[in-house]
Protein backbone atom coordinates (compact mmCIF):
# COMPACT_ATOMS: atom_id res chain seq x y z
CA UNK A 1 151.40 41.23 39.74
CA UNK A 2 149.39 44.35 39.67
CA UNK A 3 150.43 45.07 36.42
CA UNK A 4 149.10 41.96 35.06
CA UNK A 5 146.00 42.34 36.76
CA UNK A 6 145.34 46.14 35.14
CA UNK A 7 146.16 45.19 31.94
CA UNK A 8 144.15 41.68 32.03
CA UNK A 9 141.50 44.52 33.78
CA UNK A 10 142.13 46.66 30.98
CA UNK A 11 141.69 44.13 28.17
CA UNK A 12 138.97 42.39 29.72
CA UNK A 13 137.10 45.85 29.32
CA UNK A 14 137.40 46.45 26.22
CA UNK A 15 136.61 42.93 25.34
CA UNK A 16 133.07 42.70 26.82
CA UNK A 17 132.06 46.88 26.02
CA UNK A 18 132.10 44.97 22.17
CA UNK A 19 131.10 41.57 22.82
CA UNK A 20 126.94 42.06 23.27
CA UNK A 21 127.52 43.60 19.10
CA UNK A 22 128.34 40.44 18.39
CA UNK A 23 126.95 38.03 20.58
CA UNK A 24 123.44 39.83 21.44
CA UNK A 25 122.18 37.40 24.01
CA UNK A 26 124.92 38.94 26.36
CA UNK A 27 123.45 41.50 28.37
CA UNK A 28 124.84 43.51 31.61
CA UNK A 29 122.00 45.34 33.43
CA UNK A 30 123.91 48.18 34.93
CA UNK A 31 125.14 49.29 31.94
CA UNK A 32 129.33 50.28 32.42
CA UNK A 33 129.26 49.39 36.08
CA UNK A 34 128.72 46.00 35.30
CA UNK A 35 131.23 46.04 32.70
CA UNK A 36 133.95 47.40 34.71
CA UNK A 37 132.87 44.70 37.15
CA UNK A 38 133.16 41.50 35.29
CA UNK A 39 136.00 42.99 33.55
CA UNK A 40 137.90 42.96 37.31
CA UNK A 41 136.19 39.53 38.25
CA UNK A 42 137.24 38.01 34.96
CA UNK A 43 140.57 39.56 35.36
CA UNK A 44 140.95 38.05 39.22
CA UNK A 45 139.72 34.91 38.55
CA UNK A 46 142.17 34.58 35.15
CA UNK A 47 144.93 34.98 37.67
CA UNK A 48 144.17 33.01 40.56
CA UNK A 49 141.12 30.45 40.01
CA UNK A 50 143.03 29.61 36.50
CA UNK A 51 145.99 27.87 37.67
CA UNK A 52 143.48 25.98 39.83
CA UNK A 53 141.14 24.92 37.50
CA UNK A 54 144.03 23.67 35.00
CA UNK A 55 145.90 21.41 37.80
CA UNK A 56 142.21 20.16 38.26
CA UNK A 57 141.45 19.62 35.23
CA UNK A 58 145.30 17.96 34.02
CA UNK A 59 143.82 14.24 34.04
CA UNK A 60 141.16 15.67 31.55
CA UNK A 61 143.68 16.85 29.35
CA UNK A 62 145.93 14.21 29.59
CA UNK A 63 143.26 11.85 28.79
CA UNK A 64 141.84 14.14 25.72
CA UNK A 65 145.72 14.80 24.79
CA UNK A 66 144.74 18.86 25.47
CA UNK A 67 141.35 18.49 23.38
CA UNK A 68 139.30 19.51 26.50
CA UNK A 69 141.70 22.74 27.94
CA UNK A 70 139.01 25.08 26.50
CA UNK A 71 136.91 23.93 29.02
CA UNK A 72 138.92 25.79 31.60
CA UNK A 73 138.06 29.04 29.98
CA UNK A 74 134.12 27.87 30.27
CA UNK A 75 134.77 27.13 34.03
CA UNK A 76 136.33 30.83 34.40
CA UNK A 77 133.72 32.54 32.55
CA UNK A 78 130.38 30.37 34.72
CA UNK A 79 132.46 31.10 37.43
CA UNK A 80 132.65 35.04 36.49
CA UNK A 81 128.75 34.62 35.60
CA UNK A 82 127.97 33.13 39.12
CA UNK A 83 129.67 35.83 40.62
CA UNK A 84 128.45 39.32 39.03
CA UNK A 85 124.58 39.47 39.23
CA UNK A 86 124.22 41.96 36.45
CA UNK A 87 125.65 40.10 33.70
CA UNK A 88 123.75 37.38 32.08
CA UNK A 89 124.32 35.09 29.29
CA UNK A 90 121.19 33.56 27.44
CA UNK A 91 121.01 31.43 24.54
CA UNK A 92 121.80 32.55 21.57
CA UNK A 93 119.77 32.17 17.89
CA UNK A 94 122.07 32.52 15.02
CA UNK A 95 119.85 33.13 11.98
CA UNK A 96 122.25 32.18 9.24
CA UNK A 97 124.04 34.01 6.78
CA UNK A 98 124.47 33.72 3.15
CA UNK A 99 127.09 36.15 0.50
CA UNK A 100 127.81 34.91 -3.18
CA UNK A 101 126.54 31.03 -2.70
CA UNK A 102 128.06 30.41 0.54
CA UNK A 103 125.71 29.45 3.40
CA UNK A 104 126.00 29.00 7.10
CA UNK A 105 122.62 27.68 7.93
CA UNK A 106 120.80 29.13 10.81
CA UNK A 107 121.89 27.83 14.50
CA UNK A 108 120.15 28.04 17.83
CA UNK A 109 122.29 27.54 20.56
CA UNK A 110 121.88 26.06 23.94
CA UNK A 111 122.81 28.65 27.67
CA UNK A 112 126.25 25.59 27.85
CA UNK A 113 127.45 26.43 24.12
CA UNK A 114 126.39 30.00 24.17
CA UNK A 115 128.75 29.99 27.11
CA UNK A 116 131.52 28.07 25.03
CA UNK A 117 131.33 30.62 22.41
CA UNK A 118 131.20 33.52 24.80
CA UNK A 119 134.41 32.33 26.42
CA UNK A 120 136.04 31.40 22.93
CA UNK A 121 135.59 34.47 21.66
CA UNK A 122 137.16 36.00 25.08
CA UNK A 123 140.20 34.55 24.53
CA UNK A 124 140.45 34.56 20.88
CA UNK A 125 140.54 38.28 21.10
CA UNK A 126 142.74 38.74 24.06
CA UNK A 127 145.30 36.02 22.29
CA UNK A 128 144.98 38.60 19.40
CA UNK A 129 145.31 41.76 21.33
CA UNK A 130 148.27 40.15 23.39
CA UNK A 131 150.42 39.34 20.25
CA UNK A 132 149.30 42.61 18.43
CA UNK A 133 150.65 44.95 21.66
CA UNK A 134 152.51 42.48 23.08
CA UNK A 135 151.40 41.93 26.73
């Protein structure tokens, strides 16, 4: 159990020192001791709260035929937000990009879907990071 939690800890760290370069509207106020922080919250909360929230949210899924689990992940990353005071999520302005024709228009997104990208991203690249090393 405590190896899970270091290496979700250690993960989880590496994870959010990169995610404000690509998401700017993430911000932590204390600089690395907020990082390590939410990195340990995230990592606690993935083990205990998760289980938790998926048994209470198993009609949802049911129902949705597992269309809605991401919204587990939201619930643990609000949850990590309501906990550590020095690391904020606001929304986020996409301006657009555009390379050889293609075009992805310019997006603003609300503080709910900046959250659901936040937390997709999270676990995008842990999912990657887990099958790359294997954890």
């Amino acid at each position: 159990m405590i190896k899970k939690i270091l290496r979700l800890f250690t993960v989880n760290i590496a994870i959010l020192y990169f995610l404000p370069q690509i998401v700017s509207s993430v911000l932590y106020l204390e600089g690395a001791k907020t990082i390590l922080f939410t990195a340990g919250v995230l990592a606690i909360a993935n083990i205990f709260a998760r289980p938790l929230v998926k048994l209470v949210m198993l009609p949802v899924n049911i129902l949705s035929l597992g269309m809605l689990s991401w919204l587990s992940n939201v619930f643990i990353l609000y949850l990590t937000l309501y906990i550590v005071p020095g690391f904020i999520i606001s929304p986020f302005s996409f301006v657009g990009l555009e390379y050889q024709g293609f075009t992805i228009p310019a997006w603003d997104f609300s503080y709910f879907w900046t959250i659901v990208l936040v937390s997709f991203l999270i676990s995008s690249v842990y999912s990657v990071i887990s099958w790359i090393f294997d954890i």
